[in-house]
PDB file of N, CA and C in Angstrom:
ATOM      1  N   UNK A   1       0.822  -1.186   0.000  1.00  0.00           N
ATOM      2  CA  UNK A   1       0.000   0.000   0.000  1.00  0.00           C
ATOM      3  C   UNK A   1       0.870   1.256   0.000  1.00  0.00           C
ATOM      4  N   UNK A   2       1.565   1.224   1.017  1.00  0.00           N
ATOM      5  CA  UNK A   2       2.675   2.503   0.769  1.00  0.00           C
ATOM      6  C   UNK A   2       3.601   2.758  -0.424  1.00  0.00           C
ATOM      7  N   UNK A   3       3.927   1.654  -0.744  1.00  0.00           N
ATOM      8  CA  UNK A   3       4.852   1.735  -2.102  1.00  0.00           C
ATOM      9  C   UNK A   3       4.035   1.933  -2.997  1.00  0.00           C
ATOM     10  N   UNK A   4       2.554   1.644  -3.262  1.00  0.00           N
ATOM     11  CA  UNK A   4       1.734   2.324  -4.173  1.00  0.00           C
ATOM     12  C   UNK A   4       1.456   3.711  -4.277  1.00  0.00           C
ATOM     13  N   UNK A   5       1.166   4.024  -2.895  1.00  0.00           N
ATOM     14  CA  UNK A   5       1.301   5.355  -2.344  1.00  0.00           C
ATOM     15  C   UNK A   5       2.349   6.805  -3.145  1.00  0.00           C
ATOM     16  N   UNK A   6       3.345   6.123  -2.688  1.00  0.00           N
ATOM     17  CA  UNK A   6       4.324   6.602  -2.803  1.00  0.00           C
ATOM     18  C   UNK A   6       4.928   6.459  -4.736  1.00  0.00           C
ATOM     19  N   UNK A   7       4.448   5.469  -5.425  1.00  0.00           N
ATOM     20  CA  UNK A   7       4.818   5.256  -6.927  1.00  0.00           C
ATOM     21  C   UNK A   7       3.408   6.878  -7.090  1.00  0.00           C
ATOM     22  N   UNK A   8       2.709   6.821  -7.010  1.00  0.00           N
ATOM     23  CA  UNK A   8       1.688   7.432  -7.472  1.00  0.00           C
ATOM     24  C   UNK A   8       1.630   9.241  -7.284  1.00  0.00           C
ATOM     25  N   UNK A   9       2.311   9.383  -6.094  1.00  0.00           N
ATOM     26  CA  UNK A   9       3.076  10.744  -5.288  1.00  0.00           C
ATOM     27  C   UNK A   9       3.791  11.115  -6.688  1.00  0.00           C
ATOM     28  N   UNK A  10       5.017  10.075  -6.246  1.00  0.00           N
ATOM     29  CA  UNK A  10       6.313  10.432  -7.485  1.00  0.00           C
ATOM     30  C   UNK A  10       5.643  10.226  -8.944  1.00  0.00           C
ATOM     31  N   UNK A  11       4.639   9.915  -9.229  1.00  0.00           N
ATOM     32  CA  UNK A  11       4.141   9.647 -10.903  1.00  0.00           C
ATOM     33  C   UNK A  11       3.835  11.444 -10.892  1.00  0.00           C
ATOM     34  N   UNK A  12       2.530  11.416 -10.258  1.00  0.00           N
ATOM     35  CA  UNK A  12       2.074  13.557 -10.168  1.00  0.00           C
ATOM     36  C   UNK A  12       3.094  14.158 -10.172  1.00  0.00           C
ATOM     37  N   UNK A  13       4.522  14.317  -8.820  1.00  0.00           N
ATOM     38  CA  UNK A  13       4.812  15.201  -8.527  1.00  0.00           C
ATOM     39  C   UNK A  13       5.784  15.339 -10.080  1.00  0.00           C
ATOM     40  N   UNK A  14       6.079  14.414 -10.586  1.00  0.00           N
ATOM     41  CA  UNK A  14       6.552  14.406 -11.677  1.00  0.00           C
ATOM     42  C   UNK A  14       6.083  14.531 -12.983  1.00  0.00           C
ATOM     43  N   UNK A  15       4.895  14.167 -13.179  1.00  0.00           N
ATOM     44  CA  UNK A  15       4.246  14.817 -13.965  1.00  0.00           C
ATOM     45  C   UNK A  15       4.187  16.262 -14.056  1.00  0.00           C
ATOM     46  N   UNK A  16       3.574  17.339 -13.149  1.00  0.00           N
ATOM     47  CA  UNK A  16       3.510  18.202 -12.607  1.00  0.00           C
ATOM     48  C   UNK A  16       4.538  19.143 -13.698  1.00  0.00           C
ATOM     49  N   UNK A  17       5.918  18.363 -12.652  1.00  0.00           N
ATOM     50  CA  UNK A  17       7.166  19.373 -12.945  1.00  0.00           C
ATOM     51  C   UNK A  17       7.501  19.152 -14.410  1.00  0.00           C
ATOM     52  N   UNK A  18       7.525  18.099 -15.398  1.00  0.00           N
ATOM     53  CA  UNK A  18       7.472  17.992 -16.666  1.00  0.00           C
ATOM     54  C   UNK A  18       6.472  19.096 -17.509  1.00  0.00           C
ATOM     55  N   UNK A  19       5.629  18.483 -17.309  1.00  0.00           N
ATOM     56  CA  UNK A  19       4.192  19.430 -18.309  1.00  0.00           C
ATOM     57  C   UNK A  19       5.004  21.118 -18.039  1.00  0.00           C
ATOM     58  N   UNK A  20       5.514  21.457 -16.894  1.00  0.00           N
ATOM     59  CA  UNK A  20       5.678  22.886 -16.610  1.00  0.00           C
ATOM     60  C   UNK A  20       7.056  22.797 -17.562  1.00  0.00           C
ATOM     61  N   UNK A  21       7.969  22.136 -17.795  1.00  0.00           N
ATOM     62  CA  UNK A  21       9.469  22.298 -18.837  1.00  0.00           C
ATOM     63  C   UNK A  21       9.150  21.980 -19.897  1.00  0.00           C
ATOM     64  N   UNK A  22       7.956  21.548 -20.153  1.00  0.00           N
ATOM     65  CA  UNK A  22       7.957  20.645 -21.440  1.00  0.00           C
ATOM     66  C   UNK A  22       6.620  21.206 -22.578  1.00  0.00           C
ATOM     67  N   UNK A  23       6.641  21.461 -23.446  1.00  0.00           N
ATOM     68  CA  UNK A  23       5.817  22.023 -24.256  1.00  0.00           C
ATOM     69  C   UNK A  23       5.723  20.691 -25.222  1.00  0.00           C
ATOM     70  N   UNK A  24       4.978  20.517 -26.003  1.00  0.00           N
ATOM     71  CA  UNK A  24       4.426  19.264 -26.796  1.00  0.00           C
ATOM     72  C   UNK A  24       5.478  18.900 -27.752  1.00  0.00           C
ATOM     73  N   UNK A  25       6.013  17.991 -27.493  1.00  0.00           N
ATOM     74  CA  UNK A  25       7.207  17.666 -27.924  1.00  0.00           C
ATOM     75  C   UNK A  25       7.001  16.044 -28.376  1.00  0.00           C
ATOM     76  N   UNK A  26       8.031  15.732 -29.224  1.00  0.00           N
ATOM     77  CA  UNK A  26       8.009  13.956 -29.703  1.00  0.00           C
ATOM     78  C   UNK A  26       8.127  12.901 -28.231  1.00  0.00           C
ATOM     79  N   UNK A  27       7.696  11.784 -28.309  1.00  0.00           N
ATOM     80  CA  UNK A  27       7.794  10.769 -27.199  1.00  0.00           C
ATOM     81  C   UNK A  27       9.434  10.845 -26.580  1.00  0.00           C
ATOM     82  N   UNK A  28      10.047  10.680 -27.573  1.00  0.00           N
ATOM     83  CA  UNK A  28      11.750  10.285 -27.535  1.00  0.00           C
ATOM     84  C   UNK A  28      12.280  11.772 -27.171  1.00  0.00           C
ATOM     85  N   UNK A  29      12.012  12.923 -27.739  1.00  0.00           N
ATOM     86  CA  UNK A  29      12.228  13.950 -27.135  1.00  0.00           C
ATOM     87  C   UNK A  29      11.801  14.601 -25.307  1.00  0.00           C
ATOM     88  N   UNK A  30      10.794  14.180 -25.563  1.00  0.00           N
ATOM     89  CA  UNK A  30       9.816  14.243 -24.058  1.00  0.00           C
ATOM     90  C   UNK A  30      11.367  13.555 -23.073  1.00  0.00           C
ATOM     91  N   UNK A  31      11.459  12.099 -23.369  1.00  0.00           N
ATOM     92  CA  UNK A  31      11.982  11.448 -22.448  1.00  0.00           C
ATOM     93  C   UNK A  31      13.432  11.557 -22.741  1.00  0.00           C
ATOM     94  N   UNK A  32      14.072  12.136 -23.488  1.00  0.00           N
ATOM     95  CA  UNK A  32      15.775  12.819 -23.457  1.00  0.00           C
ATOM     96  C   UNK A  32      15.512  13.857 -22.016  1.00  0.00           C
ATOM     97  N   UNK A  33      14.537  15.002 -21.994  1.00  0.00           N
ATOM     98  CA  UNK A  33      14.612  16.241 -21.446  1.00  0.00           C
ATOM     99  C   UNK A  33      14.673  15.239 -19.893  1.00  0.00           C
ATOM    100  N   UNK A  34      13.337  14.658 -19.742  1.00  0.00           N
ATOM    101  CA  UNK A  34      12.746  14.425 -18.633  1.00  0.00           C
ATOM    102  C   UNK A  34      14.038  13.402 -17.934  1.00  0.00           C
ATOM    103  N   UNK A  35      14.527  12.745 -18.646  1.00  0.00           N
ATOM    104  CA  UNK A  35      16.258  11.834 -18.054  1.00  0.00           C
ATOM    105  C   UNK A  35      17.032  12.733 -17.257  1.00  0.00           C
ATOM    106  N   UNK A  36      16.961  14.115 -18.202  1.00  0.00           N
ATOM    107  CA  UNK A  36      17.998  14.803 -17.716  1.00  0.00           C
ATOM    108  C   UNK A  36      17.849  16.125 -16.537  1.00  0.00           C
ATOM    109  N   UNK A  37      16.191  16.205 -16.486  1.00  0.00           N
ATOM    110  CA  UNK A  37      15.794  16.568 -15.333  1.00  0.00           C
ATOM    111  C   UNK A  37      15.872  15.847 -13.803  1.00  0.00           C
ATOM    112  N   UNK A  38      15.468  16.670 -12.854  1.00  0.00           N
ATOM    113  CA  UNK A  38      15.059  16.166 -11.804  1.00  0.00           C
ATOM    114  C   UNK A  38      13.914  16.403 -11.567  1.00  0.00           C
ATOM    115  N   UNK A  39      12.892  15.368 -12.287  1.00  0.00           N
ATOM    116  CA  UNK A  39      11.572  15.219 -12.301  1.00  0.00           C
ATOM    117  C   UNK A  39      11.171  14.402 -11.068  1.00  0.00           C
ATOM    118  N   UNK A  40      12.051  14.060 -10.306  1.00  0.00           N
ATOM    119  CA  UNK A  40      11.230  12.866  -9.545  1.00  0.00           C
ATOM    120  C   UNK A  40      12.161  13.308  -8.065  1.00  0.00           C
ATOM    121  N   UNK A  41      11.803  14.512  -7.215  1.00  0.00           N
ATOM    122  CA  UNK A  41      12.659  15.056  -6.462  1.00  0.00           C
ATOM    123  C   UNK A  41      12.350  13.749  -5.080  1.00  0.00           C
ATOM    124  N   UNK A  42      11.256  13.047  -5.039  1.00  0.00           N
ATOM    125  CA  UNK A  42      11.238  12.368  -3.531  1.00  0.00           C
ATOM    126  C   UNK A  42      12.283  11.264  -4.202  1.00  0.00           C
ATOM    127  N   UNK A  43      12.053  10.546  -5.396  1.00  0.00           N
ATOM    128  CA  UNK A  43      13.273   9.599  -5.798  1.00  0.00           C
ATOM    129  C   UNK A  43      14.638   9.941  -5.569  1.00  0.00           C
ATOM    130  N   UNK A  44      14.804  11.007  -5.944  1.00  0.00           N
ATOM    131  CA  UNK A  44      16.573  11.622  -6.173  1.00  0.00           C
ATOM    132  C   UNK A  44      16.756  11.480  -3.995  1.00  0.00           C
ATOM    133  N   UNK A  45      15.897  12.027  -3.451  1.00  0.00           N
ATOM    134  CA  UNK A  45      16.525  11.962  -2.060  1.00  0.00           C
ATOM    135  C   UNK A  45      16.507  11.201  -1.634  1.00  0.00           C
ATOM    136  N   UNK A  46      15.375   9.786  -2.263  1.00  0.00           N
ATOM    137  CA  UNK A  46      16.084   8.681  -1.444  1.00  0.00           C
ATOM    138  C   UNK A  46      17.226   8.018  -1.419  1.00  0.00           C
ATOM    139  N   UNK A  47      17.122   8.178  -2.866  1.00  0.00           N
ATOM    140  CA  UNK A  47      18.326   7.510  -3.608  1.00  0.00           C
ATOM    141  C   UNK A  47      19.559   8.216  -2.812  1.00  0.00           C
ATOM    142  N   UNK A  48      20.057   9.122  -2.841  1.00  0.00           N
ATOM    143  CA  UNK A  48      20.870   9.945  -2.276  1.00  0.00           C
ATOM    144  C   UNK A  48      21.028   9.463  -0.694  1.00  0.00           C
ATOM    145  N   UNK A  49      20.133   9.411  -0.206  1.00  0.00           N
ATOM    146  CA  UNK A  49      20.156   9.034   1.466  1.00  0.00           C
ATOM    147  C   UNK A  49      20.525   7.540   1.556  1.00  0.00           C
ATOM    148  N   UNK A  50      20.168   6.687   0.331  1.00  0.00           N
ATOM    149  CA  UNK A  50      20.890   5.482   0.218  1.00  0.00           C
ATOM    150  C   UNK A  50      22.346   5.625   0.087  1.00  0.00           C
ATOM    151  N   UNK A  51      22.302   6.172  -0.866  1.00  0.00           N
ATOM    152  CA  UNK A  51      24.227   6.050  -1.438  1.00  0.00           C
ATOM    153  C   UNK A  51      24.859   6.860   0.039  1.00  0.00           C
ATOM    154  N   UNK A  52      24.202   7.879   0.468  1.00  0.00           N
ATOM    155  CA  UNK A  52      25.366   7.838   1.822  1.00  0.00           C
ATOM    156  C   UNK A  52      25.274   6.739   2.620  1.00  0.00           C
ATOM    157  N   UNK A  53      24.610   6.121   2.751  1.00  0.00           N
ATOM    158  CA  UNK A  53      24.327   4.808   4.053  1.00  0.00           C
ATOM    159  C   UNK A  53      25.524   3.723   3.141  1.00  0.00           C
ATOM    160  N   UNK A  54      25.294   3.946   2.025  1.00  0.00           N
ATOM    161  CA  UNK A  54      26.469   2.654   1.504  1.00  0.00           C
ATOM    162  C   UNK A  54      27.751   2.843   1.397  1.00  0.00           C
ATOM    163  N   UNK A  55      27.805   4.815   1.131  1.00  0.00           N
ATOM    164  CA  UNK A  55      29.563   5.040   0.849  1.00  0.00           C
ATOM    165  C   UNK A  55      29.862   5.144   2.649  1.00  0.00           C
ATOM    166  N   UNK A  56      29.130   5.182   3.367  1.00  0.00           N
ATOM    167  CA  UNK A  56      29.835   5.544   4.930  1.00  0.00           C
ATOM    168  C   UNK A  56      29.721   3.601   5.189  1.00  0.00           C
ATOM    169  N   UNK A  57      29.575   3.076   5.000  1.00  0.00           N
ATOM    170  CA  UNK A  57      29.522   1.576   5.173  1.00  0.00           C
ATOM    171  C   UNK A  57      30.582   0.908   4.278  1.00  0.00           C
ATOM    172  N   UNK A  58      31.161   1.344   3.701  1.00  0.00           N
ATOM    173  CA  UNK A  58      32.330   1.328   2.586  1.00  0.00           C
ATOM    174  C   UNK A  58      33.309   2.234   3.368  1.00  0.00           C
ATOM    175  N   UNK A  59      33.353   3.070   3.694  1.00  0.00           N
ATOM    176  CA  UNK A  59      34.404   3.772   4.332  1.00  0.00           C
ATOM    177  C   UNK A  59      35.195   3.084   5.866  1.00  0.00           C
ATOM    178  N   UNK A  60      33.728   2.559   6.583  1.00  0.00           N
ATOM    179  CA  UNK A  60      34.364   2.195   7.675  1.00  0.00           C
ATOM    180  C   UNK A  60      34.756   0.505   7.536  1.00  0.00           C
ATOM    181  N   UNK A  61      34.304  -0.203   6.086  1.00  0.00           N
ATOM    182  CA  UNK A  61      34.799  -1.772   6.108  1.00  0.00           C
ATOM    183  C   UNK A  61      36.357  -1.918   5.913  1.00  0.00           C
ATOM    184  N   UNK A  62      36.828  -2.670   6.238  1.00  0.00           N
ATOM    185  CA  UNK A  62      38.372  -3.064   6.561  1.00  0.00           C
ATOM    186  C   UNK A  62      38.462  -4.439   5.298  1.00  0.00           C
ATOM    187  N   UNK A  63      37.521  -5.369   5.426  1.00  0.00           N
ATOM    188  CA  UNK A  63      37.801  -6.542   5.014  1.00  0.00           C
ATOM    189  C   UNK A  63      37.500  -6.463   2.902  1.00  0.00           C
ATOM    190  N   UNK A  64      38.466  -6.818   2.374  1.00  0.00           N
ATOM    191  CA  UNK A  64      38.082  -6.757   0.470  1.00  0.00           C
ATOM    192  C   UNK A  64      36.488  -7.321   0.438  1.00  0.00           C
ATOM    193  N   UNK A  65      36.404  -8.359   0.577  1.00  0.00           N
ATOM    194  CA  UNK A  65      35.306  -9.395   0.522  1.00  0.00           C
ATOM    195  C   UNK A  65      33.806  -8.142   0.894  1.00  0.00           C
ATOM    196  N   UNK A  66      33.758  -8.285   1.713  1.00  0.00           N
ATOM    197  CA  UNK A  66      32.877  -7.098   1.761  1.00  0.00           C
ATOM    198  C   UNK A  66      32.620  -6.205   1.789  1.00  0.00           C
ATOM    199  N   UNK A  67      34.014  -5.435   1.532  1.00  0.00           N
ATOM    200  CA  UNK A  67      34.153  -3.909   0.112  1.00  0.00           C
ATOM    201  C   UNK A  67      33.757  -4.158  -0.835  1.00  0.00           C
ATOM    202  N   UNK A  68      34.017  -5.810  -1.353  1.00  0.00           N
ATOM    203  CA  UNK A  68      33.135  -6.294  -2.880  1.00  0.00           C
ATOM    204  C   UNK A  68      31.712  -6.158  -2.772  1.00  0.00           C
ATOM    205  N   UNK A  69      31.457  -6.774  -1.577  1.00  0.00           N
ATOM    206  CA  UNK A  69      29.748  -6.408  -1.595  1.00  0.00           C
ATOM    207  C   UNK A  69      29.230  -5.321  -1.583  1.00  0.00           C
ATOM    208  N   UNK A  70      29.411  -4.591  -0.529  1.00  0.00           N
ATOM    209  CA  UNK A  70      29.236  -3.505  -0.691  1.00  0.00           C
ATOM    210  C   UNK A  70      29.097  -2.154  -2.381  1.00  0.00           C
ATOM    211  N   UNK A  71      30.006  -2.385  -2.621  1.00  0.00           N
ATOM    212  CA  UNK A  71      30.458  -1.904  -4.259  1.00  0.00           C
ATOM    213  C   UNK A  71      29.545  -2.590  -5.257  1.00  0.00           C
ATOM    214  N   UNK A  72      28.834  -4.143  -4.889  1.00  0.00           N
ATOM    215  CA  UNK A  72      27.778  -4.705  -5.724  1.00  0.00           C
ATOM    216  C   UNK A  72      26.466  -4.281  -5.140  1.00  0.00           C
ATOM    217  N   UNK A  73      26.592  -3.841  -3.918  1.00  0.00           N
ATOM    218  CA  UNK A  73      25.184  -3.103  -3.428  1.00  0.00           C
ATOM    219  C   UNK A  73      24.714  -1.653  -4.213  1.00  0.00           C
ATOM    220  N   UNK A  74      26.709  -1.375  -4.193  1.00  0.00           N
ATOM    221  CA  UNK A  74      26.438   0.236  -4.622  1.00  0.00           C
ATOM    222  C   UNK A  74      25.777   0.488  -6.148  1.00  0.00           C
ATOM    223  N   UNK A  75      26.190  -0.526  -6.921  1.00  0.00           N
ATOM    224  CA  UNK A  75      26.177  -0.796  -8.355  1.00  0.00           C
ATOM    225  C   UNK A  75      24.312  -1.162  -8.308  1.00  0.00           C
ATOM    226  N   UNK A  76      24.244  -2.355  -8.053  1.00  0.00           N
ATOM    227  CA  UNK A  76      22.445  -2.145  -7.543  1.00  0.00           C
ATOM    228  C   UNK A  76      21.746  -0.875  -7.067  1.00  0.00           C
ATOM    229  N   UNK A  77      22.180  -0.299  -6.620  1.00  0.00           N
ATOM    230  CA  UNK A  77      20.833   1.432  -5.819  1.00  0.00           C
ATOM    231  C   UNK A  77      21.564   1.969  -7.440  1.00  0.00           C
ATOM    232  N   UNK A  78      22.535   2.027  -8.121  1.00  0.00           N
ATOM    233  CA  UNK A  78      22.560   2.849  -9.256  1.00  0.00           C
ATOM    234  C   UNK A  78      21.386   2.479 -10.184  1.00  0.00           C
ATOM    235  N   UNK A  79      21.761   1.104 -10.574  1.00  0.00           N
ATOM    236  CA  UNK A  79      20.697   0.206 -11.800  1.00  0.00           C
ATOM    237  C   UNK A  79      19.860   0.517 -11.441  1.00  0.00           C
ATOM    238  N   UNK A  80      19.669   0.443 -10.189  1.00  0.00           N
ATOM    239  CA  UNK A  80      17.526   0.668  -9.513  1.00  0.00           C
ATOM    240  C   UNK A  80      16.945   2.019  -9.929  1.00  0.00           C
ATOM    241  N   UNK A  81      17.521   2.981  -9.701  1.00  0.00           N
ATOM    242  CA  UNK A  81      17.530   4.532  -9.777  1.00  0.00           C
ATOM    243  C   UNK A  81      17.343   4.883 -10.923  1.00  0.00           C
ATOM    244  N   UNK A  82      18.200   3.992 -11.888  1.00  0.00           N
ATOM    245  CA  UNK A  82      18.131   4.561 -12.928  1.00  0.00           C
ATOM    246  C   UNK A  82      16.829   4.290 -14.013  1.00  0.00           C
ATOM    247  N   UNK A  83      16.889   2.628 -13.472  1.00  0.00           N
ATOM    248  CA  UNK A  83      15.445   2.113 -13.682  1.00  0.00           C
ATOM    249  C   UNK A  83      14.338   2.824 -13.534  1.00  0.00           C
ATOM    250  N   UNK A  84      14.461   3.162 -12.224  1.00  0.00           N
ATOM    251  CA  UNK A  84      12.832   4.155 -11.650  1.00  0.00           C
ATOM    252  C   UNK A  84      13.028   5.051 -12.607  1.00  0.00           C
ATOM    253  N   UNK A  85      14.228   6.132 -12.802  1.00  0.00           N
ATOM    254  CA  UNK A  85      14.050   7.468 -13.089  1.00  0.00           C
ATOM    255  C   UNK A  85      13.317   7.254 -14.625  1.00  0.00           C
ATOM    256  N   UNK A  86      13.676   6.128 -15.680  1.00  0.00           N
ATOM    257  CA  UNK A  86      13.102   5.970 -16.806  1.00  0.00           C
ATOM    258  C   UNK A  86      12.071   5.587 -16.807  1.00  0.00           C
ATOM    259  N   UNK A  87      11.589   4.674 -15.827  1.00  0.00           N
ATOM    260  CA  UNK A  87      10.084   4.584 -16.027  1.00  0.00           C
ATOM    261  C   UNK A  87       8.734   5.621 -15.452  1.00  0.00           C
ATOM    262  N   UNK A  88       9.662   6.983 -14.599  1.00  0.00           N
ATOM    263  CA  UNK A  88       8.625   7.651 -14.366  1.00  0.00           C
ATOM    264  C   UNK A  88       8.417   8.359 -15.559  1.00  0.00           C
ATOM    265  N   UNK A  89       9.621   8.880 -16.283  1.00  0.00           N
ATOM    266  CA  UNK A  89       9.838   9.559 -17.820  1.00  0.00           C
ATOM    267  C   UNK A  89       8.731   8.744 -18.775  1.00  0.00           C
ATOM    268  N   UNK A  90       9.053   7.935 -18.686  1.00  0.00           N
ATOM    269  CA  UNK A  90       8.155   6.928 -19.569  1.00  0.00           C
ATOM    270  C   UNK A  90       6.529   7.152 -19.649  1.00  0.00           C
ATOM    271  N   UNK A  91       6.733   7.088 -18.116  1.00  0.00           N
ATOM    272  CA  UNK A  91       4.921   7.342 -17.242  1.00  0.00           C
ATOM    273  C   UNK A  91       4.482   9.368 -18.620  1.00  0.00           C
ATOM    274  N   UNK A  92       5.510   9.786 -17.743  1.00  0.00           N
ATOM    275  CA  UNK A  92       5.178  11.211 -18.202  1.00  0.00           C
ATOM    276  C   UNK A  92       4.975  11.514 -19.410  1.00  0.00           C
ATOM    277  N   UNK A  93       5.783  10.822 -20.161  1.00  0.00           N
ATOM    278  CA  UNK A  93       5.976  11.089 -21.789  1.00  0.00           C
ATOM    279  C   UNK A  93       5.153   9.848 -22.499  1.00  0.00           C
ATOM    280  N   UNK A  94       4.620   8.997 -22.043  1.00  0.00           N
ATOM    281  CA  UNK A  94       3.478   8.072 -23.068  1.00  0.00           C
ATOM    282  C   UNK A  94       2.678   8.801 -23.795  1.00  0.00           C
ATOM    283  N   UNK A  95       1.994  10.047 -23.595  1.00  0.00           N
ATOM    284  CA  UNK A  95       1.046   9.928 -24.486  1.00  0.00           C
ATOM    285  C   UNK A  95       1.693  11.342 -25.633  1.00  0.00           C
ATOM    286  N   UNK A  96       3.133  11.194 -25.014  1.00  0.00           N
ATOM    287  CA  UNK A  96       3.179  12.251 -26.353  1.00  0.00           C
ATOM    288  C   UNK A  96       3.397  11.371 -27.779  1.00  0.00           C
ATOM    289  N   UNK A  97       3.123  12.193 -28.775  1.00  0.00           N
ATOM    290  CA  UNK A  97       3.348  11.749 -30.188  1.00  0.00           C
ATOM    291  C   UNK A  97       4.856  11.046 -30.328  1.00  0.00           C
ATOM    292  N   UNK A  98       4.435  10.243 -30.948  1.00  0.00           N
ATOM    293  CA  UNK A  98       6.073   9.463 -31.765  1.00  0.00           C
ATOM    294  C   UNK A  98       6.413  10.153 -32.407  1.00  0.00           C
ATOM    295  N   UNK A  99       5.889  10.763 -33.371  1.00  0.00           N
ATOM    296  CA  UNK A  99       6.602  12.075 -34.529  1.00  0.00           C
ATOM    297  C   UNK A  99       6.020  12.794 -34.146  1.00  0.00           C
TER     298      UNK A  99
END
């Protein structure tokens, strides 16, 4: 329920801030701009409040082995992030025109 909550928050608040940068533009254009915005400001801070919890958990590990993990955790919150950030773009920019 909350993670629905919360997908649906970040779908508006992002919508919102798009429609206001974005004038009627191609699908593929829509979603170049919207990548390179920060359309999805509750995403960007979590994400952010993650990567410090992982680089200060990386700073204080001693042992390789789980500097490796860690560094495969870090590599995961990237892929994830980046994932979300395209599919809210996606969300925002569906119904613009292909050409």
């Amino acid at each position: 329920m909350k993670k629905t909550v919360l997908i649906l928050f970040l779908l508006i608040s992002a919508e919102h801030a798009a429609q206001a940068q974005m004038k009627s533009t191609t699908r593929a254009e829509c979603t170049r701009r919207c990548m390179a915005s920060d359309s999805a400001p509750l995403a960007i801070s979590r994400h952010e409040d993650k990567m410090k919890s992982i680089n200060s958990k990386k700073r204080l590990e001693k042992d390789p082995g789980k500097i490796k993990e860690i560094e495969q955790e870090e590599s995961n919150e990237l892929d994830r992030f980046e994932i979300e950030h395209e599919n809210i773009c996606k969300q925002i920019c569906g119904n613009n025109p292909e050409k």
